[in-house]
PDB file of N, CA and C in Angstrom:
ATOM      1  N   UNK A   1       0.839  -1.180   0.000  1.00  0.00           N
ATOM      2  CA  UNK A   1       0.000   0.000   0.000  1.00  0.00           C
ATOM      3  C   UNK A   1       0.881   1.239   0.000  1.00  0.00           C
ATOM      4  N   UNK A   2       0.434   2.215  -0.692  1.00  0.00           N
ATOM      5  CA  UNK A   2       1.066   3.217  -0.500  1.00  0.00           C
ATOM      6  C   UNK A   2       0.912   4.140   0.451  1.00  0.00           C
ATOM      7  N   UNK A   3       1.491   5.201   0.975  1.00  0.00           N
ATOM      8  CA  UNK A   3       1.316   5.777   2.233  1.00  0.00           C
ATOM      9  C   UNK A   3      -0.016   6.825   2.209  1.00  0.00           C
ATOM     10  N   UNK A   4      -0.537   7.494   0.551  1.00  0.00           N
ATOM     11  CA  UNK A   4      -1.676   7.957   0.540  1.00  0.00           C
ATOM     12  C   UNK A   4      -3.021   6.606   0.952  1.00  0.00           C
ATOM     13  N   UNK A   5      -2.534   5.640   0.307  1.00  0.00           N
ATOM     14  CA  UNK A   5      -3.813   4.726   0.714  1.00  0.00           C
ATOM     15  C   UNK A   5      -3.973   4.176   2.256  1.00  0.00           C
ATOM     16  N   UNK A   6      -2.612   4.391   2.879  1.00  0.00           N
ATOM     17  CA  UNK A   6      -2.702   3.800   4.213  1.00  0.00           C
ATOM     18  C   UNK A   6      -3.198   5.112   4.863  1.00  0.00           C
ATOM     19  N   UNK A   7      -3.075   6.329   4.853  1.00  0.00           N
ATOM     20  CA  UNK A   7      -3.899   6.989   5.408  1.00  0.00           C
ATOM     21  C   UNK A   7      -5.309   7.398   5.444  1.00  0.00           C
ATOM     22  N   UNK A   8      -5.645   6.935   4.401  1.00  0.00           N
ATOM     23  CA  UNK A   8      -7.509   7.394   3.817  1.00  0.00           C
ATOM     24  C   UNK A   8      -7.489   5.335   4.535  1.00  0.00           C
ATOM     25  N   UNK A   9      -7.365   4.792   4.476  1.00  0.00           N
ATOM     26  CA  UNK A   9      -7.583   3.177   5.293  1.00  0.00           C
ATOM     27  C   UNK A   9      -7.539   3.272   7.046  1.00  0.00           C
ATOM     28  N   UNK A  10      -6.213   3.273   7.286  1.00  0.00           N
ATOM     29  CA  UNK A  10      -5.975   3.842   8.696  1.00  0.00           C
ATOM     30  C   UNK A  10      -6.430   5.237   9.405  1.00  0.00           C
ATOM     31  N   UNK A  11      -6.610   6.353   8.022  1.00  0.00           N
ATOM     32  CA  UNK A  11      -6.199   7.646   9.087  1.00  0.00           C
ATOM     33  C   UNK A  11      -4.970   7.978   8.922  1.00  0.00           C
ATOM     34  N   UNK A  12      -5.018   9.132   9.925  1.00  0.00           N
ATOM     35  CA  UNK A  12      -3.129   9.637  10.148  1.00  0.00           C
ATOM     36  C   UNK A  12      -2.563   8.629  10.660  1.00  0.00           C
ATOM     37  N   UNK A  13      -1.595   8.255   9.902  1.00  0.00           N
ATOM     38  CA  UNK A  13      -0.842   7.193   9.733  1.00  0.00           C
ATOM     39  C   UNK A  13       0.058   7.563  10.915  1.00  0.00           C
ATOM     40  N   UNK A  14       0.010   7.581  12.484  1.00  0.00           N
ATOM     41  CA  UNK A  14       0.936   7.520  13.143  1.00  0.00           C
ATOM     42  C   UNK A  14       2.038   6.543  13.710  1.00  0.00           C
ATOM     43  N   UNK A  15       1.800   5.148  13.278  1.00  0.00           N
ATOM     44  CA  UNK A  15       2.490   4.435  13.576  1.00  0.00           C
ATOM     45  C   UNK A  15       1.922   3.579  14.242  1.00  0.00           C
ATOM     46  N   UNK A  16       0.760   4.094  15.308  1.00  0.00           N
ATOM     47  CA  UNK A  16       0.738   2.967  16.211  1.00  0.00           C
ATOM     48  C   UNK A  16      -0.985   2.426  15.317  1.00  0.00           C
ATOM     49  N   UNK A  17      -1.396   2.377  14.459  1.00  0.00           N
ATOM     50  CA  UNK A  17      -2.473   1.304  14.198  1.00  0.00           C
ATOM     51  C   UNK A  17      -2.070   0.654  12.634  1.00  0.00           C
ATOM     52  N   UNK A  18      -0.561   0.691  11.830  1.00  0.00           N
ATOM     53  CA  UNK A  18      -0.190  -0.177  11.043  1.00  0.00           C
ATOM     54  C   UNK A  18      -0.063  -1.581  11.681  1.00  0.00           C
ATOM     55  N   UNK A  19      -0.681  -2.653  10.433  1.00  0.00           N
ATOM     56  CA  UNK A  19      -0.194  -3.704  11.440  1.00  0.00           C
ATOM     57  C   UNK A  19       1.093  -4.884  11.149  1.00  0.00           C
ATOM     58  N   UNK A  20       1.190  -5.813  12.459  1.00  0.00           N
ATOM     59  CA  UNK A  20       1.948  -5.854  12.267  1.00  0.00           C
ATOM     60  C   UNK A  20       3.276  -6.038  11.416  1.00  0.00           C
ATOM     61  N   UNK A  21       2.545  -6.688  10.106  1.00  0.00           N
ATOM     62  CA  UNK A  21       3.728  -6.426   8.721  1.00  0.00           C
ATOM     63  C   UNK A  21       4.127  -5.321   7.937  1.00  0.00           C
ATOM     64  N   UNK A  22       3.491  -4.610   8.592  1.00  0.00           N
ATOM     65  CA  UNK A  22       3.715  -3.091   7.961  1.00  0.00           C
ATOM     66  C   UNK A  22       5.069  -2.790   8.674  1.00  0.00           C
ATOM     67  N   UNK A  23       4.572  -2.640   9.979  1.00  0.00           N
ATOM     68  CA  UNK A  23       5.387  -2.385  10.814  1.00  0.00           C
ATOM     69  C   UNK A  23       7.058  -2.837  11.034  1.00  0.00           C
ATOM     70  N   UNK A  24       7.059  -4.483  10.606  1.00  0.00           N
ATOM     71  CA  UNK A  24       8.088  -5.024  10.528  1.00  0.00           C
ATOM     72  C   UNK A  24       8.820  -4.638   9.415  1.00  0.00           C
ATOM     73  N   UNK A  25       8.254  -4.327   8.218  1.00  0.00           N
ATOM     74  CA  UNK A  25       8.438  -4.015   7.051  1.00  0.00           C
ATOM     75  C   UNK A  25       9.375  -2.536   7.150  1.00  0.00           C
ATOM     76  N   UNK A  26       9.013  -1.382   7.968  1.00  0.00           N
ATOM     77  CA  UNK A  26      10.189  -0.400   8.504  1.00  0.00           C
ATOM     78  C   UNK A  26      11.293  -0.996   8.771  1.00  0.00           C
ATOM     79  N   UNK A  27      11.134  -2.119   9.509  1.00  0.00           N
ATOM     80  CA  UNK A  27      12.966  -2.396   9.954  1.00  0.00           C
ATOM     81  C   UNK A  27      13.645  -3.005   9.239  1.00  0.00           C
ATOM     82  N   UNK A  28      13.258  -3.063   8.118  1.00  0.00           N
ATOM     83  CA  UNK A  28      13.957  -3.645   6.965  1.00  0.00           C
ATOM     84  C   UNK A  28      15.278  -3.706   6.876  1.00  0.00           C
ATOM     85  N   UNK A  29      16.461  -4.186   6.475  1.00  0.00           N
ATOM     86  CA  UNK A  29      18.018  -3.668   6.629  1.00  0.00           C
ATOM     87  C   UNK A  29      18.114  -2.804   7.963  1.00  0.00           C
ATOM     88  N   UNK A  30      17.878  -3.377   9.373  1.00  0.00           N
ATOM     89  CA  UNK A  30      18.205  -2.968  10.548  1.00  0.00           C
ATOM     90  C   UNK A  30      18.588  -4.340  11.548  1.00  0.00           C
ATOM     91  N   UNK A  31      19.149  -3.837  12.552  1.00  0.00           N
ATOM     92  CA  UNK A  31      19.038  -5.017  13.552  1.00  0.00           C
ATOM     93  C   UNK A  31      17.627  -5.050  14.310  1.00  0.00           C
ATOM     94  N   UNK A  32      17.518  -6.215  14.424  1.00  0.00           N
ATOM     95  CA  UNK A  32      16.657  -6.563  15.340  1.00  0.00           C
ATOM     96  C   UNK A  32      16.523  -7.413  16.195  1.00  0.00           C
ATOM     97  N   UNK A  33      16.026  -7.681  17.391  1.00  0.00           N
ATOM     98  CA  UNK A  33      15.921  -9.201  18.401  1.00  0.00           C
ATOM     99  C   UNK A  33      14.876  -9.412  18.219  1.00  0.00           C
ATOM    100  N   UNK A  34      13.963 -10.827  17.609  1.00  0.00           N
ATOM    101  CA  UNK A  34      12.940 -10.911  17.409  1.00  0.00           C
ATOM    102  C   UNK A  34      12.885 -12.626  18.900  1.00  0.00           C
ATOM    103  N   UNK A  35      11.604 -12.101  19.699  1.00  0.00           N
ATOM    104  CA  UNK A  35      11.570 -13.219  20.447  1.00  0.00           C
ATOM    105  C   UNK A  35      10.735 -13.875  19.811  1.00  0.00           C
ATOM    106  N   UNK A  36      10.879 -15.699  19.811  1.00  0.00           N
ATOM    107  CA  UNK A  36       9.968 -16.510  18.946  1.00  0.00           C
ATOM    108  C   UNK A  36       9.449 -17.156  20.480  1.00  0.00           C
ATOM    109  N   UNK A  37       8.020 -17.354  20.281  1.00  0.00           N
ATOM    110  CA  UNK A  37       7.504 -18.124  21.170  1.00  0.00           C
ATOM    111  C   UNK A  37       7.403 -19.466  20.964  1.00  0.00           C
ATOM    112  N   UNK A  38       6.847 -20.146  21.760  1.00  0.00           N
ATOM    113  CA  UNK A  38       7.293 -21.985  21.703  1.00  0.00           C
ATOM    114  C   UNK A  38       6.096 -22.093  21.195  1.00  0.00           C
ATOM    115  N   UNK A  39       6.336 -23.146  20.294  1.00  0.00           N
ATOM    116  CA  UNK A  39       4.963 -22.779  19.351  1.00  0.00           C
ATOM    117  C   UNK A  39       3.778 -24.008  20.361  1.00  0.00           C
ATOM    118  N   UNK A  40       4.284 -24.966  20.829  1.00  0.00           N
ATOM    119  CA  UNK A  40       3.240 -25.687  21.558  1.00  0.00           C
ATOM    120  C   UNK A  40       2.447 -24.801  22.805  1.00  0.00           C
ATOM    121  N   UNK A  41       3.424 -24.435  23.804  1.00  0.00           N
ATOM    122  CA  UNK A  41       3.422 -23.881  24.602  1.00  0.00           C
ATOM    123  C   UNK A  41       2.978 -22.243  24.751  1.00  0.00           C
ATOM    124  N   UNK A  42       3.248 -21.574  24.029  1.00  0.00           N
ATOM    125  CA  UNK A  42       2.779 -20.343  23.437  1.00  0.00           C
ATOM    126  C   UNK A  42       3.148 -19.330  24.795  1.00  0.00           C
ATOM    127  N   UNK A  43       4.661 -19.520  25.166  1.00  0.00           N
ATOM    128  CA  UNK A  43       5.627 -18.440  25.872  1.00  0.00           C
ATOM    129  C   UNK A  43       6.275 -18.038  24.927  1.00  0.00           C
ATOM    130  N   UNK A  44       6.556 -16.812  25.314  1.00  0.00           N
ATOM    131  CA  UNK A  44       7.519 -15.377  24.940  1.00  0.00           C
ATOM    132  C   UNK A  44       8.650 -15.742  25.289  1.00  0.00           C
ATOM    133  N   UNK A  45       9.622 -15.668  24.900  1.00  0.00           N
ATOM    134  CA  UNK A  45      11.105 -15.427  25.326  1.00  0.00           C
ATOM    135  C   UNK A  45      11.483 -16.886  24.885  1.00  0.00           C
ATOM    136  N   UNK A  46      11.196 -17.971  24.590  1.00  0.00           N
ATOM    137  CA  UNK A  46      11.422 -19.287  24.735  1.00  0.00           C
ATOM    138  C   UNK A  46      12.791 -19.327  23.484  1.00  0.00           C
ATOM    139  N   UNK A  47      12.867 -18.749  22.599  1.00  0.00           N
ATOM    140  CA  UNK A  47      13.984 -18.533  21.901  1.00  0.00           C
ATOM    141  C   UNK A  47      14.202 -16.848  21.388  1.00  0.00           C
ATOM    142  N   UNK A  48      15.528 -16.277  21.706  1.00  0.00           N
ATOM    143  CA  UNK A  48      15.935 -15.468  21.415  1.00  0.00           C
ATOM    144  C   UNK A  48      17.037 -15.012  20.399  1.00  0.00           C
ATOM    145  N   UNK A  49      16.850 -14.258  18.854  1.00  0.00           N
ATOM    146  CA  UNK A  49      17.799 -14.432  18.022  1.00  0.00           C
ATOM    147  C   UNK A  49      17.887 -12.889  17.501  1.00  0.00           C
ATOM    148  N   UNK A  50      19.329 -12.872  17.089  1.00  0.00           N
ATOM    149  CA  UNK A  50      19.655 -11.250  17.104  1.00  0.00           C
ATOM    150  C   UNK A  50      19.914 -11.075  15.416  1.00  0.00           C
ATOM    151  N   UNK A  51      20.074 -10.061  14.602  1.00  0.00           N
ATOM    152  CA  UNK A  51      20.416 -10.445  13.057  1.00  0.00           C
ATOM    153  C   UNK A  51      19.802  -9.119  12.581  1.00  0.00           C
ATOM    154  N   UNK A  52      19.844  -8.661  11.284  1.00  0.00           N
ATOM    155  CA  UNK A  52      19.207  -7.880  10.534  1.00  0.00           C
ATOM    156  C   UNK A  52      18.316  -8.731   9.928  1.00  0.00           C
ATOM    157  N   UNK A  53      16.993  -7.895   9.811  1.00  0.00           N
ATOM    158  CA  UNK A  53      16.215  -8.172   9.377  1.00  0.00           C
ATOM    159  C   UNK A  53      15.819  -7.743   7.685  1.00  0.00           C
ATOM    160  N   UNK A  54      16.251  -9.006   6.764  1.00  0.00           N
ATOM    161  CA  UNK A  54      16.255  -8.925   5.756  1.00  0.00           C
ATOM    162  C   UNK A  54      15.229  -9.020   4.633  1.00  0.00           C
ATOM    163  N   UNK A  55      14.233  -9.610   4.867  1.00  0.00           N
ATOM    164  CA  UNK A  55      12.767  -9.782   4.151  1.00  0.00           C
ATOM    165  C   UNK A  55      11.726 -10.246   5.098  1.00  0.00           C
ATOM    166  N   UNK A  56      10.710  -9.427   4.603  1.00  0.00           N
ATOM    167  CA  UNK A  56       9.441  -9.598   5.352  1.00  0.00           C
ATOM    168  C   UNK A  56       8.243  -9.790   4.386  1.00  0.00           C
ATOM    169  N   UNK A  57       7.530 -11.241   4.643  1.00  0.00           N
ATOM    170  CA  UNK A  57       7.015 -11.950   3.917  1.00  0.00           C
ATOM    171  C   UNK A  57       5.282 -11.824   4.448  1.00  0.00           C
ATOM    172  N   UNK A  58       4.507 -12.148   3.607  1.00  0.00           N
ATOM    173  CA  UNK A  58       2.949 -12.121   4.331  1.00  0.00           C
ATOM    174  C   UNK A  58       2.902 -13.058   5.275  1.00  0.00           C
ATOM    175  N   UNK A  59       3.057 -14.131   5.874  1.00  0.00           N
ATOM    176  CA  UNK A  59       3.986 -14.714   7.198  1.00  0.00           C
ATOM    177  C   UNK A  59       5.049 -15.460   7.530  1.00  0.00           C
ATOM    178  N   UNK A  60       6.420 -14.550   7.044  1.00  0.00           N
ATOM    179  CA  UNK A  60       7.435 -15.024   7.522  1.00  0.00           C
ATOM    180  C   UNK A  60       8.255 -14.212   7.378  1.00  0.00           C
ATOM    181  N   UNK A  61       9.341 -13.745   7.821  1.00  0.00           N
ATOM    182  CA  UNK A  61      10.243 -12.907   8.223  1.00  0.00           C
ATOM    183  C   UNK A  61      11.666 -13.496   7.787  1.00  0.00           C
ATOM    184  N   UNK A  62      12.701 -12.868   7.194  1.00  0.00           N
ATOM    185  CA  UNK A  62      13.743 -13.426   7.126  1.00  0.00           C
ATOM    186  C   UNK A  62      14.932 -12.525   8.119  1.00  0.00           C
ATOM    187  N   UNK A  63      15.637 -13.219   8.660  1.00  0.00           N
ATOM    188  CA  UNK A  63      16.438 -13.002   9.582  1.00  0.00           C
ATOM    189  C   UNK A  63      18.029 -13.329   9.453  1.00  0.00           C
ATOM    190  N   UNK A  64      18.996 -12.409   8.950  1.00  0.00           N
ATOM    191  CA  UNK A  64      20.539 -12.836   8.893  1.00  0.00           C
ATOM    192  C   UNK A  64      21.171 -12.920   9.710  1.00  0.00           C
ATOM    193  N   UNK A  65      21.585 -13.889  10.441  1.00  0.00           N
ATOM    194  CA  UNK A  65      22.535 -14.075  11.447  1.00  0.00           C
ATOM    195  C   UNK A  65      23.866 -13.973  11.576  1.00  0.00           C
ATOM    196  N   UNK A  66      25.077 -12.911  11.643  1.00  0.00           N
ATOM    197  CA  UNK A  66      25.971 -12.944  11.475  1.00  0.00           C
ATOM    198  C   UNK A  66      26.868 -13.645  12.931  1.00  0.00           C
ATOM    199  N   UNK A  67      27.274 -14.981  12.405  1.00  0.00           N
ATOM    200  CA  UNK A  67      28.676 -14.976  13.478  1.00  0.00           C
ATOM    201  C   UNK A  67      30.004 -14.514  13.527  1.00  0.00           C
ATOM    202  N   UNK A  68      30.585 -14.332  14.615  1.00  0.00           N
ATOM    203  CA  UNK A  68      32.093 -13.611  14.610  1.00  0.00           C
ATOM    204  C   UNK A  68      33.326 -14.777  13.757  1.00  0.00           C
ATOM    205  N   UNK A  69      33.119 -15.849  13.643  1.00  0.00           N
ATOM    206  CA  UNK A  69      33.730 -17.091  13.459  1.00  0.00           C
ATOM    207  C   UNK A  69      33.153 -17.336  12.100  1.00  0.00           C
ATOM    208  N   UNK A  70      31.426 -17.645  11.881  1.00  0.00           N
ATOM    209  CA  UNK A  70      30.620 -18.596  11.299  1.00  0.00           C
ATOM    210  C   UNK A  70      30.270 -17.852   9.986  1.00  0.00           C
ATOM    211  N   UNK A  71      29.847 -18.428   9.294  1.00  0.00           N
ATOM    212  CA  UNK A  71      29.179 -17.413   8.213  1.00  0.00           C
ATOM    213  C   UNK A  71      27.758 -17.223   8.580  1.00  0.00           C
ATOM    214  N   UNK A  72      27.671 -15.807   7.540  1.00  0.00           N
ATOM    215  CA  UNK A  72      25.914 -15.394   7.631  1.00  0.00           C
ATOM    216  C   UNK A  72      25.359 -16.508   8.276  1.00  0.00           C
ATOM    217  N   UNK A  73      24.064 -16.687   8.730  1.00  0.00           N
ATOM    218  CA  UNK A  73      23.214 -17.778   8.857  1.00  0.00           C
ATOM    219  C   UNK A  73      21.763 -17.615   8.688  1.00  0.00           C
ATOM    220  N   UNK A  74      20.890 -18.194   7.724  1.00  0.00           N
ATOM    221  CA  UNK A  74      19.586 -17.464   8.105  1.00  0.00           C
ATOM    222  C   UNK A  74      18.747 -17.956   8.987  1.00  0.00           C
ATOM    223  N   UNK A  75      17.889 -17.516   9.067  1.00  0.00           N
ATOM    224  CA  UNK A  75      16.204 -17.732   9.754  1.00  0.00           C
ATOM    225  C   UNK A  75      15.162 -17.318   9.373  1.00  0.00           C
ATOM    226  N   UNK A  76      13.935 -17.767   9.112  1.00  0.00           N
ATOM    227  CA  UNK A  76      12.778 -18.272   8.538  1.00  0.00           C
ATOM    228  C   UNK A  76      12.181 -18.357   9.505  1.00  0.00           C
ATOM    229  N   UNK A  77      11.344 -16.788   9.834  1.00  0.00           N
ATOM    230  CA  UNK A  77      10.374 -17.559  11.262  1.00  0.00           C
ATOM    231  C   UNK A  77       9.206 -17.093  10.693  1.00  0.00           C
ATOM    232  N   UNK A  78       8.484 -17.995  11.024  1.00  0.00           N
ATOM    233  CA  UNK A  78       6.690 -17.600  11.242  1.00  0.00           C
ATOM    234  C   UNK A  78       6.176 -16.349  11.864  1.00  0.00           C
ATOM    235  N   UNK A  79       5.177 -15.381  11.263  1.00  0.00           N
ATOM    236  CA  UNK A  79       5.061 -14.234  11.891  1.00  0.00           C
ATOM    237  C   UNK A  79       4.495 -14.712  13.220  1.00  0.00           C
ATOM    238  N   UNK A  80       3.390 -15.679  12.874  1.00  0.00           N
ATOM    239  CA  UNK A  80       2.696 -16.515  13.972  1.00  0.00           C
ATOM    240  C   UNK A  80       3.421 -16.815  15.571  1.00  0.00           C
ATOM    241  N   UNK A  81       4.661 -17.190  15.204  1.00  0.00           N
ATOM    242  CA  UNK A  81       5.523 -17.355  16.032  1.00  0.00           C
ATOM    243  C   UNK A  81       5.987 -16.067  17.158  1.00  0.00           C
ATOM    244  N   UNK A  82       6.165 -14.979  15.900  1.00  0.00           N
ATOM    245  CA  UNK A  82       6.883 -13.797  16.719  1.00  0.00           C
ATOM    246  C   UNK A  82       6.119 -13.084  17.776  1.00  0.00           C
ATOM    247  N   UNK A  83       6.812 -13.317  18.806  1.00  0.00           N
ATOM    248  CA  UNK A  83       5.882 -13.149  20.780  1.00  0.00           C
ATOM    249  C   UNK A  83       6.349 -11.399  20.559  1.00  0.00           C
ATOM    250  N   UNK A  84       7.382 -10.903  20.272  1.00  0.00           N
ATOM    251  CA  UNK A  84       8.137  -9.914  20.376  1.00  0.00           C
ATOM    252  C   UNK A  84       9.423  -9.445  18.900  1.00  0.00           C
ATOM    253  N   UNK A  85       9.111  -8.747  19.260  1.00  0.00           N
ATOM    254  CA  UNK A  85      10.393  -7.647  18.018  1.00  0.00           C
ATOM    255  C   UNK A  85      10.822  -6.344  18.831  1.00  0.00           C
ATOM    256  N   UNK A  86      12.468  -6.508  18.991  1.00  0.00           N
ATOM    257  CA  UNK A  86      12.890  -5.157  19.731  1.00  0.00           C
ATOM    258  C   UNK A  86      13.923  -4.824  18.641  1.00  0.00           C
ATOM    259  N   UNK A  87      13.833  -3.210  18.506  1.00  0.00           N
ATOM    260  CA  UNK A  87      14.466  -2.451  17.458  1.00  0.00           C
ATOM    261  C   UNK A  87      15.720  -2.694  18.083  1.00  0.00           C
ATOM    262  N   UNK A  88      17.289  -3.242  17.569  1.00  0.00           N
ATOM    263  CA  UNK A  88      18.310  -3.382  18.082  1.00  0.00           C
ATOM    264  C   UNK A  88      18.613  -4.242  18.599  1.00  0.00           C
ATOM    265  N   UNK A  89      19.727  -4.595  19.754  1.00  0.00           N
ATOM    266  CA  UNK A  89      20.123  -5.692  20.515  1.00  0.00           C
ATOM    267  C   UNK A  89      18.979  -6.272  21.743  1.00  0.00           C
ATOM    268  N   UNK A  90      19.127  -7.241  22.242  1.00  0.00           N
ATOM    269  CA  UNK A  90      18.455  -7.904  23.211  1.00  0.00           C
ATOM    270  C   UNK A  90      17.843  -6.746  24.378  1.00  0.00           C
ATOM    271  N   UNK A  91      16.602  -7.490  24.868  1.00  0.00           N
ATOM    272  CA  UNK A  91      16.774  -6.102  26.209  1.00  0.00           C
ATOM    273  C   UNK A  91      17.438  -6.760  27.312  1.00  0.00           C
ATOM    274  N   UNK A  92      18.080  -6.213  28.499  1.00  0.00           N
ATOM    275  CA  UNK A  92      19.194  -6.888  29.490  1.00  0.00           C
ATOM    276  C   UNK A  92      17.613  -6.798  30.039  1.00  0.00           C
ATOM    277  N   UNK A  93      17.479  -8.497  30.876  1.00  0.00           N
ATOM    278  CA  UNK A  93      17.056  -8.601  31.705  1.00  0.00           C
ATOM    279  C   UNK A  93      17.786  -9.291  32.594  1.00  0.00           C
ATOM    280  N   UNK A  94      17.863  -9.042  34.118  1.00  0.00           N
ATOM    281  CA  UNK A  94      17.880  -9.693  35.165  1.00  0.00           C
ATOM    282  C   UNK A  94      16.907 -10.088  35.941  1.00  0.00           C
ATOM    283  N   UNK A  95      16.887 -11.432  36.322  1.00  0.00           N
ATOM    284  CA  UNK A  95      15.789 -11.957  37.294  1.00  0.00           C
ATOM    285  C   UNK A  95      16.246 -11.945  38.359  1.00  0.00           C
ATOM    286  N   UNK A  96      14.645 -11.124  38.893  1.00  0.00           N
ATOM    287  CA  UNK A  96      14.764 -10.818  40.276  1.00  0.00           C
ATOM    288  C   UNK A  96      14.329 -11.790  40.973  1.00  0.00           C
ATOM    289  N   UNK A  97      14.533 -12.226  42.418  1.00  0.00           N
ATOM    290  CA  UNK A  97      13.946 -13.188  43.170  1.00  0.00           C
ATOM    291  C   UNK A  97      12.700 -14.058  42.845  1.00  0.00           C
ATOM    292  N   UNK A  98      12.531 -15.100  42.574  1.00  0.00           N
ATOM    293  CA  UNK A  98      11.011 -15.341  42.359  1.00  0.00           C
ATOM    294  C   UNK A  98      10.777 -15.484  41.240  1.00  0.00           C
ATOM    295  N   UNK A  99      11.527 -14.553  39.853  1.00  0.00           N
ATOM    296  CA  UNK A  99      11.202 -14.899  38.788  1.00  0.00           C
ATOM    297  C   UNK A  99      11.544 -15.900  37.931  1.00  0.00           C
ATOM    298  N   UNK A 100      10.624 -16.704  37.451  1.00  0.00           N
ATOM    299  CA  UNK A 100      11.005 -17.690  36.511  1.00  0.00           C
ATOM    300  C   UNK A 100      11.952 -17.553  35.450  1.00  0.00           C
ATOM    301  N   UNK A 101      12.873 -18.371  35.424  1.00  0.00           N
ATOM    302  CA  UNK A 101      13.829 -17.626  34.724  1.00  0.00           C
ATOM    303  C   UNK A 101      13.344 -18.210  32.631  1.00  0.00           C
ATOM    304  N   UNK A 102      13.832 -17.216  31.884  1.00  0.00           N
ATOM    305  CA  UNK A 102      13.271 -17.109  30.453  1.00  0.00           C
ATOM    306  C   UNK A 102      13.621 -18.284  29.831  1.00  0.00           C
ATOM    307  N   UNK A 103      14.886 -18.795  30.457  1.00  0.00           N
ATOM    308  CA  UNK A 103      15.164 -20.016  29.729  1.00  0.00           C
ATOM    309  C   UNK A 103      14.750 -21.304  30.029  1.00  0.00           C
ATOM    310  N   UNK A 104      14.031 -21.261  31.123  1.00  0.00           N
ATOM    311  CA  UNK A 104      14.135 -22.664  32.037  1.00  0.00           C
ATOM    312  C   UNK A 104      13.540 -23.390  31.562  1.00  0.00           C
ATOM    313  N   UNK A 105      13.370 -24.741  31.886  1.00  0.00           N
ATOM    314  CA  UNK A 105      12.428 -25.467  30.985  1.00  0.00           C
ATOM    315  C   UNK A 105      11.884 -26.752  31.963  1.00  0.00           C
ATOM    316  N   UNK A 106      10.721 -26.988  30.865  1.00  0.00           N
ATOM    317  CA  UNK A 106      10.105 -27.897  31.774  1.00  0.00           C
ATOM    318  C   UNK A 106      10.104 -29.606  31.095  1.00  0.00           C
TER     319      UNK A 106
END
């Protein structure tokens, strides 16, 4: 869509009621941390992967993984999948007392 049609569709196109492939579709050639949720289980955080985000598909996302050692690597995730998308590197979390920790498993 073009940005005249997304506004007579949406309105003033401020950002926050594109959805979400639009949206992903901005970070095109950027980094991103996209969290994939467990697809049985349907938690957030259950895998975490860092990369530029190279194509964005009607549901699937392509993801370049660069290692310091490894070559490129890709990823192919399901939009379905994606719990989360943060513009840039990971967010630092620390768990505080009590909290389940993101990786743990059952």
């Amino acid at each position: 869509m073009s940005e005249t049609q997304l506004q007579s569709y949406y309105g003033p196109t401020t950002g926050m009621a594109l959805p979400l492939v639009e949206r992903l579709r901005q970070l095109q050639g950027h980094q991103v941390t996209i969290y994939v949720m467990h697809i049985m289980r349907h938690q957030v955080g259950t895998l975490e992967l860092t990369g530029m985000l190279h194509a964005v598909g009607i549901d699937y996302v392509e993801l370049h993984i660069a290692g310091t050692r490894n070559p490129i690597r890709y990823a192919f995730i399901p939009i379905v999948a994606i719990g989360a998308v943060v513009a840039g590197g990971p967010l630092a979390f620390v768990p505080g007392p009590g909290v389940y920790p993101p990786y743990g498993g059952l």
